[in-house]
PDB file of N, CA and C in Angstrom:
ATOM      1  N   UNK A   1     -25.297  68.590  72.353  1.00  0.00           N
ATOM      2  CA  UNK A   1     -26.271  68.218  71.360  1.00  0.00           C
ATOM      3  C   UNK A   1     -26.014  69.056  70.106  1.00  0.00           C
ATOM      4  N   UNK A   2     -25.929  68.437  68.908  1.00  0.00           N
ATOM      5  CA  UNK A   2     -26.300  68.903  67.580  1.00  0.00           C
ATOM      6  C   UNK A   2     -27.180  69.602  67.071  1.00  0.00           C
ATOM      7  N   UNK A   3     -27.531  70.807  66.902  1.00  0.00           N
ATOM      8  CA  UNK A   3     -28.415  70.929  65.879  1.00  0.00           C
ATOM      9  C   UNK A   3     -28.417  71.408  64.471  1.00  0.00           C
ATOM     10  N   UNK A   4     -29.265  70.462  64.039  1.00  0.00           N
ATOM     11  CA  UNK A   4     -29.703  70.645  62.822  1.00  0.00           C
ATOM     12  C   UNK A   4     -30.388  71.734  61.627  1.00  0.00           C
ATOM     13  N   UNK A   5     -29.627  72.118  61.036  1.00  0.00           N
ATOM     14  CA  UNK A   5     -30.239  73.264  60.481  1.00  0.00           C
ATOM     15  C   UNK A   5     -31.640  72.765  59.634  1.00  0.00           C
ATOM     16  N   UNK A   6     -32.674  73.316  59.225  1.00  0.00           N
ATOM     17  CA  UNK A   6     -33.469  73.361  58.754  1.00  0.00           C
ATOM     18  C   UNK A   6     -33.626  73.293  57.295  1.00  0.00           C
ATOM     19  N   UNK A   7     -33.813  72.156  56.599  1.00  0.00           N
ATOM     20  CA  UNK A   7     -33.890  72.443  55.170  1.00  0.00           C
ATOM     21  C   UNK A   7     -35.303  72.922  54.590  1.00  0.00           C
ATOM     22  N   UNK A   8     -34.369  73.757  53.017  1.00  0.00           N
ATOM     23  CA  UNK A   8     -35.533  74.385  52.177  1.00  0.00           C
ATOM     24  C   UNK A   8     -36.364  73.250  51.362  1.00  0.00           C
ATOM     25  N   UNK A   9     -37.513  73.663  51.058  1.00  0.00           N
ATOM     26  CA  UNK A   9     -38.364  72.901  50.643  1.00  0.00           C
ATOM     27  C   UNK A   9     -37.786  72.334  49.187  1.00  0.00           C
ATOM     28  N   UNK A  10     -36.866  73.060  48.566  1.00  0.00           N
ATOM     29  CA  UNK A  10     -36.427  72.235  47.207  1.00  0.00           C
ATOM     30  C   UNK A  10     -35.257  71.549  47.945  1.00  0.00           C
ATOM     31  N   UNK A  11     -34.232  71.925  48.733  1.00  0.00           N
ATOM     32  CA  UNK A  11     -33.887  70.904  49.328  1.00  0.00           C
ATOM     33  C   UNK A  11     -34.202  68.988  49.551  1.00  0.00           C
ATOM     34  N   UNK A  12     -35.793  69.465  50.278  1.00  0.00           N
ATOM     35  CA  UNK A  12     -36.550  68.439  51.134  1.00  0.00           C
ATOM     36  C   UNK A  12     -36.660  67.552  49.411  1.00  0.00           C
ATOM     37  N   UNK A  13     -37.129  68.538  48.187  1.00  0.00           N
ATOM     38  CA  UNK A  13     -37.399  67.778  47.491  1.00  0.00           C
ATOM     39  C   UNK A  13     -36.385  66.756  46.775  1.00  0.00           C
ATOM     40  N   UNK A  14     -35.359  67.648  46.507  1.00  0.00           N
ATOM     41  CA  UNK A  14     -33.711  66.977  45.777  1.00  0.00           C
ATOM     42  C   UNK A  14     -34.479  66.001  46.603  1.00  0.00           C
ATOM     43  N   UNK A  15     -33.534  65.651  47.898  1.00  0.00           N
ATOM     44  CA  UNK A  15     -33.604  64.237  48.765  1.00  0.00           C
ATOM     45  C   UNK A  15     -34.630  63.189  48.276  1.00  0.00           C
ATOM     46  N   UNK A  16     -36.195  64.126  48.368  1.00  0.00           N
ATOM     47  CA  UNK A  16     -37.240  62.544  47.823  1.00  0.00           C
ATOM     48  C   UNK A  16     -36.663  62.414  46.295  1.00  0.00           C
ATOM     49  N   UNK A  17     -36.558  63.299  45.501  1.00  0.00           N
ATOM     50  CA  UNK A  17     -35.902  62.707  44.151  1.00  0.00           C
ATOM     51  C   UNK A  17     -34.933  61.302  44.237  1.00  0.00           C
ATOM     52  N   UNK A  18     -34.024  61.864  45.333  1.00  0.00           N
ATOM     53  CA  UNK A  18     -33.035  60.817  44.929  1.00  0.00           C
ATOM     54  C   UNK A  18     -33.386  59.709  45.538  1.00  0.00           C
ATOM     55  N   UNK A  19     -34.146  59.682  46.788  1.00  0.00           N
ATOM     56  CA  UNK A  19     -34.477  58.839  47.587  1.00  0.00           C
ATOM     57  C   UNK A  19     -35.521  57.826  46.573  1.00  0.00           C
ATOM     58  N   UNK A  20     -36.508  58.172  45.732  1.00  0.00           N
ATOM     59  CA  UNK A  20     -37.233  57.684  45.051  1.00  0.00           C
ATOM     60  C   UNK A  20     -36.219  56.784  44.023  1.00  0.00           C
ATOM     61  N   UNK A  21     -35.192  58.115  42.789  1.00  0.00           N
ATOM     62  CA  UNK A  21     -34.382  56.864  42.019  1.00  0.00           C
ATOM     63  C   UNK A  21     -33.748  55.950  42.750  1.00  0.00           C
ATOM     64  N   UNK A  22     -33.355  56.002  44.169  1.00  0.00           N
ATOM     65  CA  UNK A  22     -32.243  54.912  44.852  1.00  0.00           C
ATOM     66  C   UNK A  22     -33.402  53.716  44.557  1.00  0.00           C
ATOM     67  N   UNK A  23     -34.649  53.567  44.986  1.00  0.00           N
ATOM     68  CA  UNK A  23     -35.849  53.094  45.658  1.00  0.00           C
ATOM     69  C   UNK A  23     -35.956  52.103  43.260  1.00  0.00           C
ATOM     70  N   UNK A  24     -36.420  53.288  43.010  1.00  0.00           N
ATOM     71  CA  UNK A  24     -36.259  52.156  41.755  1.00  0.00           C
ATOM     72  C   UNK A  24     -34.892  51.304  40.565  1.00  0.00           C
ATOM     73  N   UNK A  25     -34.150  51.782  41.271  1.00  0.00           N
ATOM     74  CA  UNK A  25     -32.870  51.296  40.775  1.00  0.00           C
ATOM     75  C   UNK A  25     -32.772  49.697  41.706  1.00  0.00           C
ATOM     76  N   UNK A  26     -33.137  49.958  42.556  1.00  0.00           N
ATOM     77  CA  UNK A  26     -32.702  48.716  43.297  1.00  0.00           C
ATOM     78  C   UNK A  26     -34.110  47.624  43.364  1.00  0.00           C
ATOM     79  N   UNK A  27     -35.011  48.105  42.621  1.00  0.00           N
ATOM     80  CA  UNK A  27     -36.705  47.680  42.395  1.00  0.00           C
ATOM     81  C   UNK A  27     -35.877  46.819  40.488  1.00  0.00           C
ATOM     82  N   UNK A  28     -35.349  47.717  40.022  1.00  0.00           N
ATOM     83  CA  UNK A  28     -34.940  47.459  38.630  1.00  0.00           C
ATOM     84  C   UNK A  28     -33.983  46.281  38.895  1.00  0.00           C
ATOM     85  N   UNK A  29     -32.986  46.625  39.525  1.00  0.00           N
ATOM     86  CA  UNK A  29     -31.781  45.365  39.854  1.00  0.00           C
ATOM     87  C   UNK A  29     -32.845  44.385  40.149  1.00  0.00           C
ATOM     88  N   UNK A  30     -33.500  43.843  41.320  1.00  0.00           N
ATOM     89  CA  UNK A  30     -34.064  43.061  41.962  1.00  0.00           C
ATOM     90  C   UNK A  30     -35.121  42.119  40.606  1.00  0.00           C
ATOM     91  N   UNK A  31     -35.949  43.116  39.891  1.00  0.00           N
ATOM     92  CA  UNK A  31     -36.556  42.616  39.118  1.00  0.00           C
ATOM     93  C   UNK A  31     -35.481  41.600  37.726  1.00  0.00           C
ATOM     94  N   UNK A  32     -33.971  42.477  37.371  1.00  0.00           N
ATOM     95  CA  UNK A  32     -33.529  42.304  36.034  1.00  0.00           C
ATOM     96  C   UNK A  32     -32.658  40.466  36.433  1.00  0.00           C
ATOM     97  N   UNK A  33     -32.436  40.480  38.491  1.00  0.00           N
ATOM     98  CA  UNK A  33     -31.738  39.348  38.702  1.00  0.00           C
ATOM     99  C   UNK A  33     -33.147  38.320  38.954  1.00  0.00           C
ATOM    100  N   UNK A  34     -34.179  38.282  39.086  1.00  0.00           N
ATOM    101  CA  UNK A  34     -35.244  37.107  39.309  1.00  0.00           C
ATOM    102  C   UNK A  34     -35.118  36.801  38.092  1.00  0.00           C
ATOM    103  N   UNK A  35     -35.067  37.713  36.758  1.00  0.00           N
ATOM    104  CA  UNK A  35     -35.656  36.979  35.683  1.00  0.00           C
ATOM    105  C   UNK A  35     -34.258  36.377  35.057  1.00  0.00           C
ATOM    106  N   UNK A  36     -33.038  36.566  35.780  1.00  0.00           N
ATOM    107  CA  UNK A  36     -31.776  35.818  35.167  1.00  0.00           C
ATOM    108  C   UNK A  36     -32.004  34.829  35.864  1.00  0.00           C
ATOM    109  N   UNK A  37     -32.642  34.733  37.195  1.00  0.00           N
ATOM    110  CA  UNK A  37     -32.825  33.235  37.685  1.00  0.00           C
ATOM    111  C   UNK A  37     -33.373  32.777  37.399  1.00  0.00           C
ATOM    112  N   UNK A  38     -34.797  32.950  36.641  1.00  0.00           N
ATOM    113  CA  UNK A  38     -35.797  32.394  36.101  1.00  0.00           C
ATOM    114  C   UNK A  38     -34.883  31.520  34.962  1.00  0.00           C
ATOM    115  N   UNK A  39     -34.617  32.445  34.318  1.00  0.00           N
ATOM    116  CA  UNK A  39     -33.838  31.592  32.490  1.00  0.00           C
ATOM    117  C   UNK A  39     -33.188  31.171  33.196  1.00  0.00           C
ATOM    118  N   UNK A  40     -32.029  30.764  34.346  1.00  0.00           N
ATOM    119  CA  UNK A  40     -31.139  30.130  34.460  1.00  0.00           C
ATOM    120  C   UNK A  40     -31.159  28.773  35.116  1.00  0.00           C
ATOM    121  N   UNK A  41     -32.608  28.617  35.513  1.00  0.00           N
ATOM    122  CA  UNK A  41     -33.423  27.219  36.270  1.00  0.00           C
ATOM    123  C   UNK A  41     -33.637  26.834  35.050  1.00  0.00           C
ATOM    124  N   UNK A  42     -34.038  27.474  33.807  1.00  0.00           N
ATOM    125  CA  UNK A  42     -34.341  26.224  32.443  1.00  0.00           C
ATOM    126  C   UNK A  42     -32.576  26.089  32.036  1.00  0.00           C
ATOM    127  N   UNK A  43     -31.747  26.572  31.814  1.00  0.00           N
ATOM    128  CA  UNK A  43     -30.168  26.554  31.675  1.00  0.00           C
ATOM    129  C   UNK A  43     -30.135  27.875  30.755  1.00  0.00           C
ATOM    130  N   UNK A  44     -30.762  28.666  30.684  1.00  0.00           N
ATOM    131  CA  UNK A  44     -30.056  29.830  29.862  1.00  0.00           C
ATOM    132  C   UNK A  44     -29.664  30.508  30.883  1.00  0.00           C
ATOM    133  N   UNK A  45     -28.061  31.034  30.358  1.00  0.00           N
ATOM    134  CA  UNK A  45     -27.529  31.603  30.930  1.00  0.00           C
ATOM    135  C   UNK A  45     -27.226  33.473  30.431  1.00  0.00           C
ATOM    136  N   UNK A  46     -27.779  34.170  31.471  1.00  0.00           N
ATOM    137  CA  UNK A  46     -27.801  35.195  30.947  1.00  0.00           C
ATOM    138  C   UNK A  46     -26.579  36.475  31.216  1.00  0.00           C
ATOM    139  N   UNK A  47     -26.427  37.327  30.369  1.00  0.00           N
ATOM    140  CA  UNK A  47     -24.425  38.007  30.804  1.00  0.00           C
ATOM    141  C   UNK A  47     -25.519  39.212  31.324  1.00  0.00           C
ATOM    142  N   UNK A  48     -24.701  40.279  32.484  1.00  0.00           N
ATOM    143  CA  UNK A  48     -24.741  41.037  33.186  1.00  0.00           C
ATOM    144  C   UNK A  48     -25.282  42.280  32.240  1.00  0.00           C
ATOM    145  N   UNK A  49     -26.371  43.090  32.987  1.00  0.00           N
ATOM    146  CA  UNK A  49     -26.248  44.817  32.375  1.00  0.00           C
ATOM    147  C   UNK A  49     -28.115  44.391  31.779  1.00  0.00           C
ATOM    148  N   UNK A  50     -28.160  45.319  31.730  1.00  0.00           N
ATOM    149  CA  UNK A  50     -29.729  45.733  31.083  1.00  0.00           C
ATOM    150  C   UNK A  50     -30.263  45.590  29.709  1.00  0.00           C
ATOM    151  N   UNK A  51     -29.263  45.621  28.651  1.00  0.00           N
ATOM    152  CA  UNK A  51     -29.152  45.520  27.582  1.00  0.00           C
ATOM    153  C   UNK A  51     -28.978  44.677  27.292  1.00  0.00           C
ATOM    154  N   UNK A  52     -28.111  43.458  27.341  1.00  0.00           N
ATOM    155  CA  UNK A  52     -27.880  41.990  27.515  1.00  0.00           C
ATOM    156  C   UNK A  52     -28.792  40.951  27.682  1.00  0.00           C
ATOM    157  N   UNK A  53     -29.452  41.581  28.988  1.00  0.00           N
ATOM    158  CA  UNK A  53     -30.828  40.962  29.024  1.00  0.00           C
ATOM    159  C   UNK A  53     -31.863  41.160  28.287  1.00  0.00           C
ATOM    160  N   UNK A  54     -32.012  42.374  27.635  1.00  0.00           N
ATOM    161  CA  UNK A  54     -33.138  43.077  27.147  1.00  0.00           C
ATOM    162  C   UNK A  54     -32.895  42.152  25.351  1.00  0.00           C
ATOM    163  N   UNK A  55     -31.462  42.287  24.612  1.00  0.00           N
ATOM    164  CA  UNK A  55     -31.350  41.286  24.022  1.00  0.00           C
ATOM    165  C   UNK A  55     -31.678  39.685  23.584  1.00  0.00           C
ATOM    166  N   UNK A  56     -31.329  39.228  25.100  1.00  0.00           N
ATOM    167  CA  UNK A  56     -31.647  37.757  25.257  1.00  0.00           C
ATOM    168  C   UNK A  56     -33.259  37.383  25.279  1.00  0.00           C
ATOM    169  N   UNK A  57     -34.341  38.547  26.268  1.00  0.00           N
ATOM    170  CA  UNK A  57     -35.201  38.418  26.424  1.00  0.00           C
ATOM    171  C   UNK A  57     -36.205  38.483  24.761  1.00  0.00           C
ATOM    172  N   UNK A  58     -35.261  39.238  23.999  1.00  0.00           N
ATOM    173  CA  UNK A  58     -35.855  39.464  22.604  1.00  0.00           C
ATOM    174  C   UNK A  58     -35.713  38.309  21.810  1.00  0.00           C
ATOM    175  N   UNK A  59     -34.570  37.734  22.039  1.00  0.00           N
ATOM    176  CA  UNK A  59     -33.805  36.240  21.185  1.00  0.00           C
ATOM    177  C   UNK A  59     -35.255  35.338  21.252  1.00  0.00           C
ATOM    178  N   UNK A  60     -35.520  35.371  23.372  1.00  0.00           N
ATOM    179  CA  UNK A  60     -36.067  34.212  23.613  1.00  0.00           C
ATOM    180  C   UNK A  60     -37.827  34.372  22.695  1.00  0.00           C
ATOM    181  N   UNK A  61     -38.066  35.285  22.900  1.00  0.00           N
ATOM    182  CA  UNK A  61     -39.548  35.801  22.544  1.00  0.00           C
ATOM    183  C   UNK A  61     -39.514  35.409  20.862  1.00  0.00           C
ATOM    184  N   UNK A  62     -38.180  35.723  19.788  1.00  0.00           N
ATOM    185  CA  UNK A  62     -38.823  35.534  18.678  1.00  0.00           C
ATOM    186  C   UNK A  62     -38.194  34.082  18.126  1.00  0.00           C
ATOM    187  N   UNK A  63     -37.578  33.443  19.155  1.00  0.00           N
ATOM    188  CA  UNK A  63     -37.301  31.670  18.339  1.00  0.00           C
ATOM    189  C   UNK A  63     -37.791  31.315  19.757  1.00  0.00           C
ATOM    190  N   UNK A  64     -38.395  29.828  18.982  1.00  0.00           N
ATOM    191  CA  UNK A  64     -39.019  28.979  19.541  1.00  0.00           C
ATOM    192  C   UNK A  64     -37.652  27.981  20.323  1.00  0.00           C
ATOM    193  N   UNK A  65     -37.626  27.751  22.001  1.00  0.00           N
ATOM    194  CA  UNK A  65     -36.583  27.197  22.336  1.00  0.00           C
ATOM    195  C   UNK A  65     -37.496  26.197  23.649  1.00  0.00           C
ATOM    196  N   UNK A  66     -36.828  24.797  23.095  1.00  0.00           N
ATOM    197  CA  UNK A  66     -38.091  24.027  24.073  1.00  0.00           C
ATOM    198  C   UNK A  66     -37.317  24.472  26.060  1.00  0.00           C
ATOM    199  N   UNK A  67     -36.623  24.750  26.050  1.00  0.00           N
ATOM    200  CA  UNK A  67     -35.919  24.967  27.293  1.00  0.00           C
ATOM    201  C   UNK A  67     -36.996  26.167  28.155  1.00  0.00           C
ATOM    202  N   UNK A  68     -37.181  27.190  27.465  1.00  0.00           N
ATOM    203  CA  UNK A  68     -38.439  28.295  27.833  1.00  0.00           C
ATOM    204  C   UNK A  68     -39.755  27.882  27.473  1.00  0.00           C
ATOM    205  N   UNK A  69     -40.608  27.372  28.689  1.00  0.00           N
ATOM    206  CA  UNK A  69     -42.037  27.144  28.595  1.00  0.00           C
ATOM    207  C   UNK A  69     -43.018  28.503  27.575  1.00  0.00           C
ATOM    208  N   UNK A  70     -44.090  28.455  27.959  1.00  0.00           N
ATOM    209  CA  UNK A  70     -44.988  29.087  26.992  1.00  0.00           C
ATOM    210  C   UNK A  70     -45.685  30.143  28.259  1.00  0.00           C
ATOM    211  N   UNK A  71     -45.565  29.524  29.068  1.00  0.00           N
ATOM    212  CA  UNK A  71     -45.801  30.283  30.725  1.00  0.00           C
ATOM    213  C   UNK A  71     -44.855  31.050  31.199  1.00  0.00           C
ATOM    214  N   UNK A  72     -43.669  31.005  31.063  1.00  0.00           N
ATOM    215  CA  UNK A  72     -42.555  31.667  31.069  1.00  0.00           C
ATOM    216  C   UNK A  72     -42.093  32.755  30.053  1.00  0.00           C
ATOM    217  N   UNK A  73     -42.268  32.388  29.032  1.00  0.00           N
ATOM    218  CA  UNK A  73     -42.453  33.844  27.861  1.00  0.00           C
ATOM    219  C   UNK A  73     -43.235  34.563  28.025  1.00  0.00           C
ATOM    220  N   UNK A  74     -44.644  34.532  28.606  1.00  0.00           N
ATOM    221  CA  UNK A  74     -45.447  35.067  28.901  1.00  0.00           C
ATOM    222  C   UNK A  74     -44.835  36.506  30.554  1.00  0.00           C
ATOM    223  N   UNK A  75     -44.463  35.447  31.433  1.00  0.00           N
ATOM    224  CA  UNK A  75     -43.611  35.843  32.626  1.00  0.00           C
ATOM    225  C   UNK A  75     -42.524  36.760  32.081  1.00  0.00           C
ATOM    226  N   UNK A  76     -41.531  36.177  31.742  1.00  0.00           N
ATOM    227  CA  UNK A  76     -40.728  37.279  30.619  1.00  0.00           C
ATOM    228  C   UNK A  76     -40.855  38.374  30.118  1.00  0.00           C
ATOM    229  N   UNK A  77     -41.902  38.285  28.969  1.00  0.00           N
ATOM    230  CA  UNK A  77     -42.701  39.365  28.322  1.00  0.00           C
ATOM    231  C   UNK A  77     -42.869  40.464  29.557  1.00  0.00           C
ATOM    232  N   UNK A  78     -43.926  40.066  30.647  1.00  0.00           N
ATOM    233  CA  UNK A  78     -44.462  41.101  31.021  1.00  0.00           C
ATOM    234  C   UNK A  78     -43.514  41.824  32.163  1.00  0.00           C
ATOM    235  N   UNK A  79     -42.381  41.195  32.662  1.00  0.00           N
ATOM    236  CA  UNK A  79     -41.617  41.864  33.561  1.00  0.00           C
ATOM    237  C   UNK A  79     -40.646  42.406  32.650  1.00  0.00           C
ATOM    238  N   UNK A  80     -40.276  42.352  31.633  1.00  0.00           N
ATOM    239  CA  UNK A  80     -39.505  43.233  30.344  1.00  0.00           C
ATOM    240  C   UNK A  80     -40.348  44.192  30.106  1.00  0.00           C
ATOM    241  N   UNK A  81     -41.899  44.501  29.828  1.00  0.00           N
ATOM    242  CA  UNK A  81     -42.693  45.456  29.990  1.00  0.00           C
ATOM    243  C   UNK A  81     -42.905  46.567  31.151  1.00  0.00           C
ATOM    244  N   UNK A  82     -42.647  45.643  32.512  1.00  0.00           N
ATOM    245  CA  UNK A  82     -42.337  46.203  33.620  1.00  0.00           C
ATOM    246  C   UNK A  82     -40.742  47.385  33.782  1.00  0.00           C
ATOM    247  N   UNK A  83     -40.471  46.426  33.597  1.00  0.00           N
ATOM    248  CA  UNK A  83     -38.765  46.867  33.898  1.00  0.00           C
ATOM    249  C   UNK A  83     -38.428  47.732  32.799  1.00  0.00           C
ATOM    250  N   UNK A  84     -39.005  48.199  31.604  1.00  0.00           N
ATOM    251  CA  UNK A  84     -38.217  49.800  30.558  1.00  0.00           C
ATOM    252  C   UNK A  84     -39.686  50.352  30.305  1.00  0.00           C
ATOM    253  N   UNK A  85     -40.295  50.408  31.717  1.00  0.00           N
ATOM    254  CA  UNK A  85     -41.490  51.708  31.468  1.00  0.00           C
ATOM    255  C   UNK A  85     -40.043  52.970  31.584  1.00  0.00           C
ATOM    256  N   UNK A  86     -40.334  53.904  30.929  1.00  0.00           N
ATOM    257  CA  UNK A  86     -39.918  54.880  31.435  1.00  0.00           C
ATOM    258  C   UNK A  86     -40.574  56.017  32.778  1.00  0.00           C
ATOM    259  N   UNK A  87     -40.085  56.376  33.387  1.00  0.00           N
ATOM    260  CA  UNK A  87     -40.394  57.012  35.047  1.00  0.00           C
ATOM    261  C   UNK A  87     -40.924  58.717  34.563  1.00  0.00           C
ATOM    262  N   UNK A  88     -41.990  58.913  34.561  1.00  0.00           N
ATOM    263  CA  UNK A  88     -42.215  60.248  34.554  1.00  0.00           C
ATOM    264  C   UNK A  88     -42.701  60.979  35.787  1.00  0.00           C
ATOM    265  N   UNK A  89     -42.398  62.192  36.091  1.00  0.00           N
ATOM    266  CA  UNK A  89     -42.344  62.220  37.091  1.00  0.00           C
ATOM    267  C   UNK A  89     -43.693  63.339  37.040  1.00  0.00           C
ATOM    268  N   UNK A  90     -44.874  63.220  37.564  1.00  0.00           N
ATOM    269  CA  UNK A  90     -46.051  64.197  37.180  1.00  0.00           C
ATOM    270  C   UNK A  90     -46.153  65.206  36.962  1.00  0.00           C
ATOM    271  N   UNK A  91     -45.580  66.413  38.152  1.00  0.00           N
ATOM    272  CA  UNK A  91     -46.177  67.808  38.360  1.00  0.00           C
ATOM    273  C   UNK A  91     -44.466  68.172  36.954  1.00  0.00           C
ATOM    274  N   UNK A  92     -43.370  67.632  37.246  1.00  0.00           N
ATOM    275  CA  UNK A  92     -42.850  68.456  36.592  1.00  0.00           C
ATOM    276  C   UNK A  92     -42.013  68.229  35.429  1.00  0.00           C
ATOM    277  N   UNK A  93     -42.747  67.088  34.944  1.00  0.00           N
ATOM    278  CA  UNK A  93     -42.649  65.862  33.772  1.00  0.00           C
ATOM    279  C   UNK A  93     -41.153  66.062  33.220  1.00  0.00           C
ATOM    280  N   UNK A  94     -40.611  65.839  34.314  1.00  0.00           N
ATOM    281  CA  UNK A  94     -39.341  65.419  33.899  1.00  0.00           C
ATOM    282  C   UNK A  94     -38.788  63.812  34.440  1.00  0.00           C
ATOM    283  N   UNK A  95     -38.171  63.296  32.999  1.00  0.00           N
ATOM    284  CA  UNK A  95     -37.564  62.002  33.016  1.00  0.00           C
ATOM    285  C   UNK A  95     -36.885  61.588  34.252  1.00  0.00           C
ATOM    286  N   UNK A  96     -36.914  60.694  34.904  1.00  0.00           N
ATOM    287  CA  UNK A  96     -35.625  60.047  36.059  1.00  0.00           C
ATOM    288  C   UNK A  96     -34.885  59.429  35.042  1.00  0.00           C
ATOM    289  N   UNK A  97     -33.712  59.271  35.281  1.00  0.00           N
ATOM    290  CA  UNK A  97     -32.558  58.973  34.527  1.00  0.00           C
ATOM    291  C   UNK A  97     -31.828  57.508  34.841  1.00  0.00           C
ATOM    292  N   UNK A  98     -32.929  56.874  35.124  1.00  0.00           N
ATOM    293  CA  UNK A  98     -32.633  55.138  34.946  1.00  0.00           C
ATOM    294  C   UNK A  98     -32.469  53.904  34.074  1.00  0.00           C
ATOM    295  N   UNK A  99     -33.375  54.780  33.110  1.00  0.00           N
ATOM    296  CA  UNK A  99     -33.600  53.553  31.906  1.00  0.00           C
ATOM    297  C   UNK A  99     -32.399  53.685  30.933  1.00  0.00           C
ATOM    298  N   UNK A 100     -31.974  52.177  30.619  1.00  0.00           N
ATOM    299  CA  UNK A 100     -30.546  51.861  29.934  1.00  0.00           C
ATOM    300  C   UNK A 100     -31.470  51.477  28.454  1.00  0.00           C
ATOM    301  N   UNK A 101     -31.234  52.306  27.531  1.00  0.00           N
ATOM    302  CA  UNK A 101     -31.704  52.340  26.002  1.00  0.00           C
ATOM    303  C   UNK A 101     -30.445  51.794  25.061  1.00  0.00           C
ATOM    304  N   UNK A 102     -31.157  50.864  24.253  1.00  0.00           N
ATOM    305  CA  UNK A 102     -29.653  50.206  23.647  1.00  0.00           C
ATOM    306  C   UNK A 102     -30.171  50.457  22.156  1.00  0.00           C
TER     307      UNK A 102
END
């Protein structure tokens, strides 16, 4: 049998750090590919990366395009609001290092 040494409490913490960014990186992916499927059921087709989208999502919001409903900009809007909150982290208000700024 193995044993395991005992980790230190900043240890224990690194781990939830990273365990948390793994946890919203893949919350961020998940959210940035629904809303390429969303535009891509009306036919916009959207190119890869955070910025790209964050672009397109800006295009769609300030011209009027009959392909994007009025229910769907709305949908848009607020998961683009969702998706570049920036992550603060409480007790020791430091940034997580996820958000892609263009």
């Amino acid at each position: 049998m193995r044993l395991v040494a005992i980790k230190s409490q900043s240890q224990q913490d690194m781990m939830a750090l990273h365990r948390v960014r793994s946890l919203l990186i893949r919350e961020r992916t998940a959210l940035m590919n629904e809303m390429r499927g969303l535009l891509a059921e009306c036919g916009v087709i959207a190119a890869l990366g955070a910025s790209a989208l964050r672009r397109l999502i800006a295009t769609i919001m300030a011209e009027r395009d009959d392909r994007v409903s009025g229910l769907l900009r709305e949908i848009l809007s607020d998961a683009q609001r969702q998706l570049f909150l920036p992550i603060v982290l409480p007790q020791s208000k430091m940034l997580l290092p996820i958000i892609v700024v263009v």
